[in-house]
PDB file of N, CA and C in Angstrom:
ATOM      1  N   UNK A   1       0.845  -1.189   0.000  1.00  0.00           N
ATOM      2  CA  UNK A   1       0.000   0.000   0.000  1.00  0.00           C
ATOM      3  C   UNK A   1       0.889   1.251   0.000  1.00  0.00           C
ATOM      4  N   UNK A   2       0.709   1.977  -0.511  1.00  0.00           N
ATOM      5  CA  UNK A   2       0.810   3.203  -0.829  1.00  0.00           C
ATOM      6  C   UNK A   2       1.258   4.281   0.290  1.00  0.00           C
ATOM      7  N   UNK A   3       0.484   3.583   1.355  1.00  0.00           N
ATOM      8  CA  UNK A   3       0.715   4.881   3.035  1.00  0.00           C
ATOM      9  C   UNK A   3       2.003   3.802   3.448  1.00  0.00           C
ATOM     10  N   UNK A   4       2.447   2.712   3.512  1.00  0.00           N
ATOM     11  CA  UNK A   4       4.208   1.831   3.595  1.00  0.00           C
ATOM     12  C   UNK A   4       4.956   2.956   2.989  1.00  0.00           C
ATOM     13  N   UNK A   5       5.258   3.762   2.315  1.00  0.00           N
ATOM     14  CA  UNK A   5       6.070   4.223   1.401  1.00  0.00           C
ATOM     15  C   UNK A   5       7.288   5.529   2.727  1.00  0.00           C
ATOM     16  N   UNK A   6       6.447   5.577   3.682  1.00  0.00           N
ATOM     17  CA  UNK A   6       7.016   6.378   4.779  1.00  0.00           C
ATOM     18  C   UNK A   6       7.890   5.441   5.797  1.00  0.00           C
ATOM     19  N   UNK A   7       7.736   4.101   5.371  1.00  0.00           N
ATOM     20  CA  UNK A   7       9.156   3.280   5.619  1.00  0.00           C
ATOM     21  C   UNK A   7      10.597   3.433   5.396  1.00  0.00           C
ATOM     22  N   UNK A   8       9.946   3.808   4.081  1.00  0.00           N
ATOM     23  CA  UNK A   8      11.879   3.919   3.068  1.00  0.00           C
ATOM     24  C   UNK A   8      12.770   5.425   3.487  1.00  0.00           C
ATOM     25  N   UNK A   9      11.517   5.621   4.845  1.00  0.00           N
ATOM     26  CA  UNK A   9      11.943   7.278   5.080  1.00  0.00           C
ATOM     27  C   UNK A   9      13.220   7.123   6.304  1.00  0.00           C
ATOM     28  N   UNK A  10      13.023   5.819   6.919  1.00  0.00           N
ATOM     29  CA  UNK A  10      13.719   5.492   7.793  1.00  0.00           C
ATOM     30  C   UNK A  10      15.203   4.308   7.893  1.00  0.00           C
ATOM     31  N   UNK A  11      16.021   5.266   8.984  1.00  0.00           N
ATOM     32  CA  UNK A  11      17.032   4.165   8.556  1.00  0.00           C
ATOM     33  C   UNK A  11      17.313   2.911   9.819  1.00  0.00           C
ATOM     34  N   UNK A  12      17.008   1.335  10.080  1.00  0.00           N
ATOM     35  CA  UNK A  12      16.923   0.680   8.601  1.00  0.00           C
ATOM     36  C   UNK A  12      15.843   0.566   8.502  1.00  0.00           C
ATOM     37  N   UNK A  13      15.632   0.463   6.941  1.00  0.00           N
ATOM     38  CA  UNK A  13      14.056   0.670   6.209  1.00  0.00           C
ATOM     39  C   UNK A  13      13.537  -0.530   7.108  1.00  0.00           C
ATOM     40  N   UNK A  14      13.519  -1.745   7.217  1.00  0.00           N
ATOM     41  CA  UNK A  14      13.214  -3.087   8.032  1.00  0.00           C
ATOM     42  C   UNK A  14      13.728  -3.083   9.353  1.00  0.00           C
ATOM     43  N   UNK A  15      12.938  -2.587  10.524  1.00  0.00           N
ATOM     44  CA  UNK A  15      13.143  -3.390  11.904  1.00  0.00           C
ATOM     45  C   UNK A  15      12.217  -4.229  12.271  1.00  0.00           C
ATOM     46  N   UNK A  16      12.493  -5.811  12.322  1.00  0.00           N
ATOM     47  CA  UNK A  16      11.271  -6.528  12.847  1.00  0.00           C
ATOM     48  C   UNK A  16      10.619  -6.225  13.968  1.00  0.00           C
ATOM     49  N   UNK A  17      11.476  -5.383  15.161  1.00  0.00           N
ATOM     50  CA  UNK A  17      10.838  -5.424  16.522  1.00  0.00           C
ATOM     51  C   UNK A  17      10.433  -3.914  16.538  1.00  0.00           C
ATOM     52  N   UNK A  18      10.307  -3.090  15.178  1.00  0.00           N
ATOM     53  CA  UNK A  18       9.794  -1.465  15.677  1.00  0.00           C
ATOM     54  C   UNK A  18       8.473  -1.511  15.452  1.00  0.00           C
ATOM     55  N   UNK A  19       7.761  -0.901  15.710  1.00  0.00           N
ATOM     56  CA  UNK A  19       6.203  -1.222  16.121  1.00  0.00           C
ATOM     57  C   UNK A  19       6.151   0.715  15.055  1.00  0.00           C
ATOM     58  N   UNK A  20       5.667   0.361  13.978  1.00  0.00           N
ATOM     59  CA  UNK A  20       4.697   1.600  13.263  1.00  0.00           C
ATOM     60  C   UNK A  20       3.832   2.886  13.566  1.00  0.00           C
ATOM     61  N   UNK A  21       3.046   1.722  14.482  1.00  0.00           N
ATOM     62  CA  UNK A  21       2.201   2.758  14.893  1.00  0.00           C
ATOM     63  C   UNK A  21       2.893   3.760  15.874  1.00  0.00           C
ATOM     64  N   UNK A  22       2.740   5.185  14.991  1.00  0.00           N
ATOM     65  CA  UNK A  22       3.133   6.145  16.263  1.00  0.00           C
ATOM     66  C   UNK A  22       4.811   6.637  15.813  1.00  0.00           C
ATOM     67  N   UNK A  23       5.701   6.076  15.105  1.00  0.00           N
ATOM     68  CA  UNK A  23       7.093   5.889  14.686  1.00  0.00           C
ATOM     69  C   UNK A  23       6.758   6.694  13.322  1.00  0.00           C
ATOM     70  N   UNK A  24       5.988   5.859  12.713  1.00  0.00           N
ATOM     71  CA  UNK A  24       6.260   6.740  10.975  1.00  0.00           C
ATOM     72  C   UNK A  24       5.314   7.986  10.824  1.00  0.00           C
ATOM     73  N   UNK A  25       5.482   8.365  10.068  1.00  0.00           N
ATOM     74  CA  UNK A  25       4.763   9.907   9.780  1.00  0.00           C
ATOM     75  C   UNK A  25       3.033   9.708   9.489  1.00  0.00           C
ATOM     76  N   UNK A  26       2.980   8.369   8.160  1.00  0.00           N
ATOM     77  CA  UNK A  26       1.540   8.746   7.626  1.00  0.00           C
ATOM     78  C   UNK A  26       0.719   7.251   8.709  1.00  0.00           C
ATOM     79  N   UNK A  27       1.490   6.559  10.106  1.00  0.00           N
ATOM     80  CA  UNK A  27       1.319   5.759  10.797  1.00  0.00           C
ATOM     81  C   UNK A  27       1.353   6.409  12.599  1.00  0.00           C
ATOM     82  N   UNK A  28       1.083   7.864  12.451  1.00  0.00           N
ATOM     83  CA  UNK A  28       0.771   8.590  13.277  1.00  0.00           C
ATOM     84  C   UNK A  28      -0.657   8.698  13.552  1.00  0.00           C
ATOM     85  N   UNK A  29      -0.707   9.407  14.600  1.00  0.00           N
ATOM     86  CA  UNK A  29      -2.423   9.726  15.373  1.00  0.00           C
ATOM     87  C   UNK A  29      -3.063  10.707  14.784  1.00  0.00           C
ATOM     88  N   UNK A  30      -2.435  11.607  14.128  1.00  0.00           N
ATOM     89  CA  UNK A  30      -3.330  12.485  13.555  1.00  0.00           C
ATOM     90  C   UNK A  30      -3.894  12.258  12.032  1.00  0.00           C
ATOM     91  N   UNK A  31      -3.054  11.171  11.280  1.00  0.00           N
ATOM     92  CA  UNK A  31      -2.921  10.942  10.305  1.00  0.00           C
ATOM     93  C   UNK A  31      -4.283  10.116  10.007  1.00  0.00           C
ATOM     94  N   UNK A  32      -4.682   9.048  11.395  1.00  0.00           N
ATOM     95  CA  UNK A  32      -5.161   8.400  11.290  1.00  0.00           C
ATOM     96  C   UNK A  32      -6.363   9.182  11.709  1.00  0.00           C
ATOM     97  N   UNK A  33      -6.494  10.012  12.386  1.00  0.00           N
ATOM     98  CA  UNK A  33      -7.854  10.865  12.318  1.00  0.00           C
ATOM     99  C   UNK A  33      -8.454  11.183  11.348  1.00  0.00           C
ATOM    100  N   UNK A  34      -7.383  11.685  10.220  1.00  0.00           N
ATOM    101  CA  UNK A  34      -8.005  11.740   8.647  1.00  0.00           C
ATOM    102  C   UNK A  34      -8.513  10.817   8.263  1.00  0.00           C
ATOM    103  N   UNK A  35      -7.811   9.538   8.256  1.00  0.00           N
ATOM    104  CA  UNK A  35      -8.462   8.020   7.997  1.00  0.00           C
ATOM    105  C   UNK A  35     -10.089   7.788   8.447  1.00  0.00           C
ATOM    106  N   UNK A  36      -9.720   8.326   9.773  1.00  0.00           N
ATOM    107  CA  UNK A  36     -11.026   7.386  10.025  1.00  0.00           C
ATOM    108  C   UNK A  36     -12.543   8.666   9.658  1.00  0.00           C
ATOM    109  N   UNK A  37     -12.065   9.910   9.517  1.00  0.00           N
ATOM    110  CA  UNK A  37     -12.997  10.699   8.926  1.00  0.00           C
ATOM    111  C   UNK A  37     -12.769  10.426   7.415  1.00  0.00           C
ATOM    112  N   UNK A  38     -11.707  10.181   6.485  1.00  0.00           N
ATOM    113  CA  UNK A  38     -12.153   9.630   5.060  1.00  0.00           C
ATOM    114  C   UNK A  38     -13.546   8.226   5.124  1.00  0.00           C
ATOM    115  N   UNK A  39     -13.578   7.476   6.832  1.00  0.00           N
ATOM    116  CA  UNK A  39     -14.855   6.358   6.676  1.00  0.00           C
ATOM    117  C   UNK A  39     -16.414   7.226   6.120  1.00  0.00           C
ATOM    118  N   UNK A  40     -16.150   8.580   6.778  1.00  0.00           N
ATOM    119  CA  UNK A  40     -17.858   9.378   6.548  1.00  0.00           C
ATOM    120  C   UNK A  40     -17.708  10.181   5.277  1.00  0.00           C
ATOM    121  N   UNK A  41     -16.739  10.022   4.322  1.00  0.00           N
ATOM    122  CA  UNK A  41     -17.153  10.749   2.950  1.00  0.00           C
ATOM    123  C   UNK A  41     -16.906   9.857   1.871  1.00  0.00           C
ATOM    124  N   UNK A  42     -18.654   9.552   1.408  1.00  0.00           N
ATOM    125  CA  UNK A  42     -18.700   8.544   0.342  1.00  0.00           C
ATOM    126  C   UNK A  42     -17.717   8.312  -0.296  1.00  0.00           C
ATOM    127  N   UNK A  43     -17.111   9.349  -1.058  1.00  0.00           N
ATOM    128  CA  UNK A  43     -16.232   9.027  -2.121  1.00  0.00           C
ATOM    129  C   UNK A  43     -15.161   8.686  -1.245  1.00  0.00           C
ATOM    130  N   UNK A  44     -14.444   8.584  -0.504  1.00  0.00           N
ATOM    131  CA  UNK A  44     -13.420   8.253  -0.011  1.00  0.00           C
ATOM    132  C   UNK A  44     -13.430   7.082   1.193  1.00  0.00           C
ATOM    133  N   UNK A  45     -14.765   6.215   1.305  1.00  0.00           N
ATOM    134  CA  UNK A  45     -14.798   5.507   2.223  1.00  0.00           C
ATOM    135  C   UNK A  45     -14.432   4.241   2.172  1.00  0.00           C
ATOM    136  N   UNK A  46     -14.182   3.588   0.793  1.00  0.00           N
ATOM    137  CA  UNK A  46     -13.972   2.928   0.491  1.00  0.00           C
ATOM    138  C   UNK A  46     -12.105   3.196   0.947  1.00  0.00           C
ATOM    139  N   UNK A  47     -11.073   4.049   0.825  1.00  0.00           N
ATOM    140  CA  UNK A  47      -9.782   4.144   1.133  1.00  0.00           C
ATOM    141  C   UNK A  47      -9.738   4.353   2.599  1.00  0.00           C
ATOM    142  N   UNK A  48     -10.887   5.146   2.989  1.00  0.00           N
ATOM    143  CA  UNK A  48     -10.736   5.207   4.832  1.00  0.00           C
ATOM    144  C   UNK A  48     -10.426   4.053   5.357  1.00  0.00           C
ATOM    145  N   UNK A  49     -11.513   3.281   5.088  1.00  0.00           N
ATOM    146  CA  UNK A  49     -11.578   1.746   5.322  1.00  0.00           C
ATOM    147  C   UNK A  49     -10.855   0.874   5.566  1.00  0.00           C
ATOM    148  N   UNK A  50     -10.229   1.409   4.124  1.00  0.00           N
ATOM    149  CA  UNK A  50      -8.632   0.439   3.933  1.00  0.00           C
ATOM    150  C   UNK A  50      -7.621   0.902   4.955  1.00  0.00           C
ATOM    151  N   UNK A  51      -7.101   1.985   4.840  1.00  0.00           N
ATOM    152  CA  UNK A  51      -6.366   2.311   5.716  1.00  0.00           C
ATOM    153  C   UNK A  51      -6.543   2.373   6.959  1.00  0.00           C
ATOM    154  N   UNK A  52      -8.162   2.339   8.092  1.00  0.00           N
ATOM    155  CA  UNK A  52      -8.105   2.052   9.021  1.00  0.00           C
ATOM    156  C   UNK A  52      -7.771   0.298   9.369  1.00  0.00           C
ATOM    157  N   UNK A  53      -8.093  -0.476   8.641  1.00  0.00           N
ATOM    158  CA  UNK A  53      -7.877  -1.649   8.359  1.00  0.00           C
ATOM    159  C   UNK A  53      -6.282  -2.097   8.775  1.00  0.00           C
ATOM    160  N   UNK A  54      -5.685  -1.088   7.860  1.00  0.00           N
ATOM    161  CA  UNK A  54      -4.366  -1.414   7.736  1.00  0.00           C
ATOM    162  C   UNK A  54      -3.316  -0.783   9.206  1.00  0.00           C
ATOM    163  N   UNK A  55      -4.097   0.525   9.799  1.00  0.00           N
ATOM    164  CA  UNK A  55      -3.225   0.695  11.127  1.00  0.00           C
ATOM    165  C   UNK A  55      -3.981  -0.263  11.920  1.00  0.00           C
ATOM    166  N   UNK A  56      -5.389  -0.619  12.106  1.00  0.00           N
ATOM    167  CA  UNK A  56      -5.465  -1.655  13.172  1.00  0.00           C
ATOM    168  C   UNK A  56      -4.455  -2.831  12.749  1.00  0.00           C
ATOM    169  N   UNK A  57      -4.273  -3.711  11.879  1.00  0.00           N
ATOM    170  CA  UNK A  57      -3.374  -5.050  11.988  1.00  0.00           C
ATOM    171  C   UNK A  57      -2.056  -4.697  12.065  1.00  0.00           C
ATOM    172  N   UNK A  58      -1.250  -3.272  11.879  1.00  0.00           N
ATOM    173  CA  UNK A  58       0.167  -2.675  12.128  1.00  0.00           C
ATOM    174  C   UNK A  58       0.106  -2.483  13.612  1.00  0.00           C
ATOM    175  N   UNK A  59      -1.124  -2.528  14.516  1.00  0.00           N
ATOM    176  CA  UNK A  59      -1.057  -2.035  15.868  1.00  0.00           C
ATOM    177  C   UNK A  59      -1.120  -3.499  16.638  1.00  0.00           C
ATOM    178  N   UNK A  60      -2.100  -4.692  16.140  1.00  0.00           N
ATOM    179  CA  UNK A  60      -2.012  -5.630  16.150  1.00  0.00           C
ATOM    180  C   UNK A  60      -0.234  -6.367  16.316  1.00  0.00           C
ATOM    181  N   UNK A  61       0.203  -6.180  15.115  1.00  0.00           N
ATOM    182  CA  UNK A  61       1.385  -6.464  15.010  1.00  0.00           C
ATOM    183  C   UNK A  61       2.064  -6.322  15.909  1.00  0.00           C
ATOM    184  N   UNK A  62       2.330  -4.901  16.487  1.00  0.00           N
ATOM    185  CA  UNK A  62       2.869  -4.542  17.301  1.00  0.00           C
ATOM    186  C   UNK A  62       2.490  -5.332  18.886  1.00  0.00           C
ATOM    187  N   UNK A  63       1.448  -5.401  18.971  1.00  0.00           N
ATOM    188  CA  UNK A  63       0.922  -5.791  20.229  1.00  0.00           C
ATOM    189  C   UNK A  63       1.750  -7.153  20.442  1.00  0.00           C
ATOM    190  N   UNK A  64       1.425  -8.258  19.092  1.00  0.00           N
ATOM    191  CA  UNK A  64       1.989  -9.640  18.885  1.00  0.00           C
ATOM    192  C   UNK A  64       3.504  -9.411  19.190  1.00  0.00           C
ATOM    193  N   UNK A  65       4.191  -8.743  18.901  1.00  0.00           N
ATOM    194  CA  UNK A  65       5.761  -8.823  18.463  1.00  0.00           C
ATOM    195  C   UNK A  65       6.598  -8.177  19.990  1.00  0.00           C
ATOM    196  N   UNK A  66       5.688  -6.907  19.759  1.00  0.00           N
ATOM    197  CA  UNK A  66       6.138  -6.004  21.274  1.00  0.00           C
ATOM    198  C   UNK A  66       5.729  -6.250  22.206  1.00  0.00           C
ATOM    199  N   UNK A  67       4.862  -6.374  22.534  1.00  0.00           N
ATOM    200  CA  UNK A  67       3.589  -6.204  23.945  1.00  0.00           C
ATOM    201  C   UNK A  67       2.928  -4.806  23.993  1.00  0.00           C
ATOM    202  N   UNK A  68       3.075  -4.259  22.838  1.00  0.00           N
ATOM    203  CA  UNK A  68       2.438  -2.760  23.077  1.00  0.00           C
ATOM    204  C   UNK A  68       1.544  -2.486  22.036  1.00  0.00           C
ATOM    205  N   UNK A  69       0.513  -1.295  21.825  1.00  0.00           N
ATOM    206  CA  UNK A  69      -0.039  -1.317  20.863  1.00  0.00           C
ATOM    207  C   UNK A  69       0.225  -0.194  20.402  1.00  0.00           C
ATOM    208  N   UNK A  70       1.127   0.674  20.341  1.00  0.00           N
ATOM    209  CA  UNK A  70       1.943   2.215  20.042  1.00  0.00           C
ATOM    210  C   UNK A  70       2.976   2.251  20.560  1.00  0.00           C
ATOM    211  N   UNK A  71       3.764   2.547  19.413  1.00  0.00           N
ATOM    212  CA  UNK A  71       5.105   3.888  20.098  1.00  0.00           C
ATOM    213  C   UNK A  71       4.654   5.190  21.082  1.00  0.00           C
ATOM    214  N   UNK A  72       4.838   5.367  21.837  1.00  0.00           N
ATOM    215  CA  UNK A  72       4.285   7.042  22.832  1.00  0.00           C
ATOM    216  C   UNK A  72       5.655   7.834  22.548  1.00  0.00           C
TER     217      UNK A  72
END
C-alpha cells in the first residue's frame, strides 16, 4: 500500500521489533484521524476503510511482536 512508502523514510528501512504505529509519519495519530474521517465521505470511504484496516493489523502487530499497541 501506498501509506508503507514512509518506511523507506527510515534508517533501517526493516526493523522486525519497531512497532509503526506512532514511529512513521503517515502511521501517526493524527494521520489516522483523517483516515477514520475519510470512513464518513462517500467518495473516499472505500480508502478510509482500507487504511483504518491497515493501522489496526500494524497495531495488532505490534501488540503480537512487542507487547504494546503504540510507540508514545
Amino acid at each position: 500500500m501506498v501509506v508503507d512508502v514512509d518506511h523507506l523514510l527510515v534508517v533501517p528501512v526493516y526493523d522486525a521489533l519497531r512497532c509503526g504505529i506512532g514511529f512513521h509519519f503517515l502511521h501517526g495519530f493524527i494521520p489516522i484521524a483523517f483516515y477514520t474521517v475519510f470512513c464518513f465521505i462517500p467518495k473516499l470511504r472505500i480508502i478510509g476503510i482500507g487504511l483504518i484496516i491497515h493501522m489496526a493489523l500494524d497495531s495488532l502487530d505490534c501488540q503480537i511482536t512487542n507487547g504494546i499497541w503504540f510507540v508514545s
